[in-house]
Protein backbone atom coordinates (compact mmCIF):
# COMPACT_ATOMS: atom_id res chain seq x y z
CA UNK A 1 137.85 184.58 159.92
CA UNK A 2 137.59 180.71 160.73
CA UNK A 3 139.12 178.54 157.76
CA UNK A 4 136.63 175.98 157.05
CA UNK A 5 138.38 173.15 157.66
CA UNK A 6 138.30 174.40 161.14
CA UNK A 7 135.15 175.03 161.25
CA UNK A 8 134.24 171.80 160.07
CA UNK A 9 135.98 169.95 162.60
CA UNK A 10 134.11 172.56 165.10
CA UNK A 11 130.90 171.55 163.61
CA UNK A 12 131.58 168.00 163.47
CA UNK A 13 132.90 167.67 167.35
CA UNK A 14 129.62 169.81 167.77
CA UNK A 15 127.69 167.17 166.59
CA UNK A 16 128.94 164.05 167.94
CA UNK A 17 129.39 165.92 171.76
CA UNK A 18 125.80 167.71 171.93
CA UNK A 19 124.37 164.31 169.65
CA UNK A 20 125.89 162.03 171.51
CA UNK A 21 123.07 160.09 172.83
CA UNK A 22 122.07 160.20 169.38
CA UNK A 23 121.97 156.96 167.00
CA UNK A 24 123.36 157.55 163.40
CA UNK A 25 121.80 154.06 162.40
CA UNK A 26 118.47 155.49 160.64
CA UNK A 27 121.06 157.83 158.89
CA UNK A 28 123.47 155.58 157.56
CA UNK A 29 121.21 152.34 156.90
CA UNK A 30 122.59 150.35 159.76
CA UNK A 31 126.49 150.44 159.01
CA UNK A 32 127.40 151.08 162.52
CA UNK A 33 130.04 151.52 163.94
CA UNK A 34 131.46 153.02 161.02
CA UNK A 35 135.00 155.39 160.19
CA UNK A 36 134.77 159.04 159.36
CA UNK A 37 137.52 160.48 157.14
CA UNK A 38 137.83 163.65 156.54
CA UNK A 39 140.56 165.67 154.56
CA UNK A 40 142.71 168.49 156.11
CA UNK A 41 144.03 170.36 152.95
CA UNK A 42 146.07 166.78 152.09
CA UNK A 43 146.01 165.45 155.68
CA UNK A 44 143.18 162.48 155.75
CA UNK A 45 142.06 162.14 159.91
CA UNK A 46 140.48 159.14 160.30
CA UNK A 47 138.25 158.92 163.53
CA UNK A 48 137.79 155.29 165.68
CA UNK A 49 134.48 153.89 165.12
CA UNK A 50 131.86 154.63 167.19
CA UNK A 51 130.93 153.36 170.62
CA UNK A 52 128.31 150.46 169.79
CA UNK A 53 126.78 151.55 172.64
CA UNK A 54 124.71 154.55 171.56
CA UNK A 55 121.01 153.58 171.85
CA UNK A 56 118.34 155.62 169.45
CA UNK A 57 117.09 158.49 170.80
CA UNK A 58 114.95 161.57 169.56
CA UNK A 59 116.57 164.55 167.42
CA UNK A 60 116.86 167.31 169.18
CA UNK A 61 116.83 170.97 167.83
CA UNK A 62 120.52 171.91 168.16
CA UNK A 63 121.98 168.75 167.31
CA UNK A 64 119.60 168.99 164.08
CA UNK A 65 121.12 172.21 162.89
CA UNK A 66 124.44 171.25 163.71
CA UNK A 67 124.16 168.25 161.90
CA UNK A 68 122.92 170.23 158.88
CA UNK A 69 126.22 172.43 159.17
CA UNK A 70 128.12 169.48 159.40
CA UNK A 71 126.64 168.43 156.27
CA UNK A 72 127.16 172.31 154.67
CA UNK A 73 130.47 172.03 155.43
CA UNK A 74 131.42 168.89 153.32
């Protein structure tokens, strides 16, 4: 059995490696680059923002349902 704090961090790696040609802009109305934090039983993680760089592109299929169990995960 994965813990799910592992497999959120799985999931979330998942998504920002396969989606990374995708932009998060339409998603998160523009704030961009923005900080992730997420909470490891009482550990916060806080991720560097996000290269600027990332142009909008398309969804694709498996970045979709990863981003959905990203989103499950929370």
């Amino acid at each position: 059995m994965i813990p799910p704090s592992v497999r959120l961090i799985i999931s979330f790696l998942l998504v920002f490696t396969v989606g990374s040609r995708i932009s998060f802009r339409n998603l998160f109305t523009g704030t961009f680059p923005f900080i992730i934090v997420i909470s490891i039983p009482s550990i916060p993680i806080i991720l560097p923002p996000f290269i600027k760089s990332i142009e909008p592109y398309t969804w694709t299929p498996p970045t979709f349902s990863f981003f959905f169990f990203f989103i499950s995960e929370l």
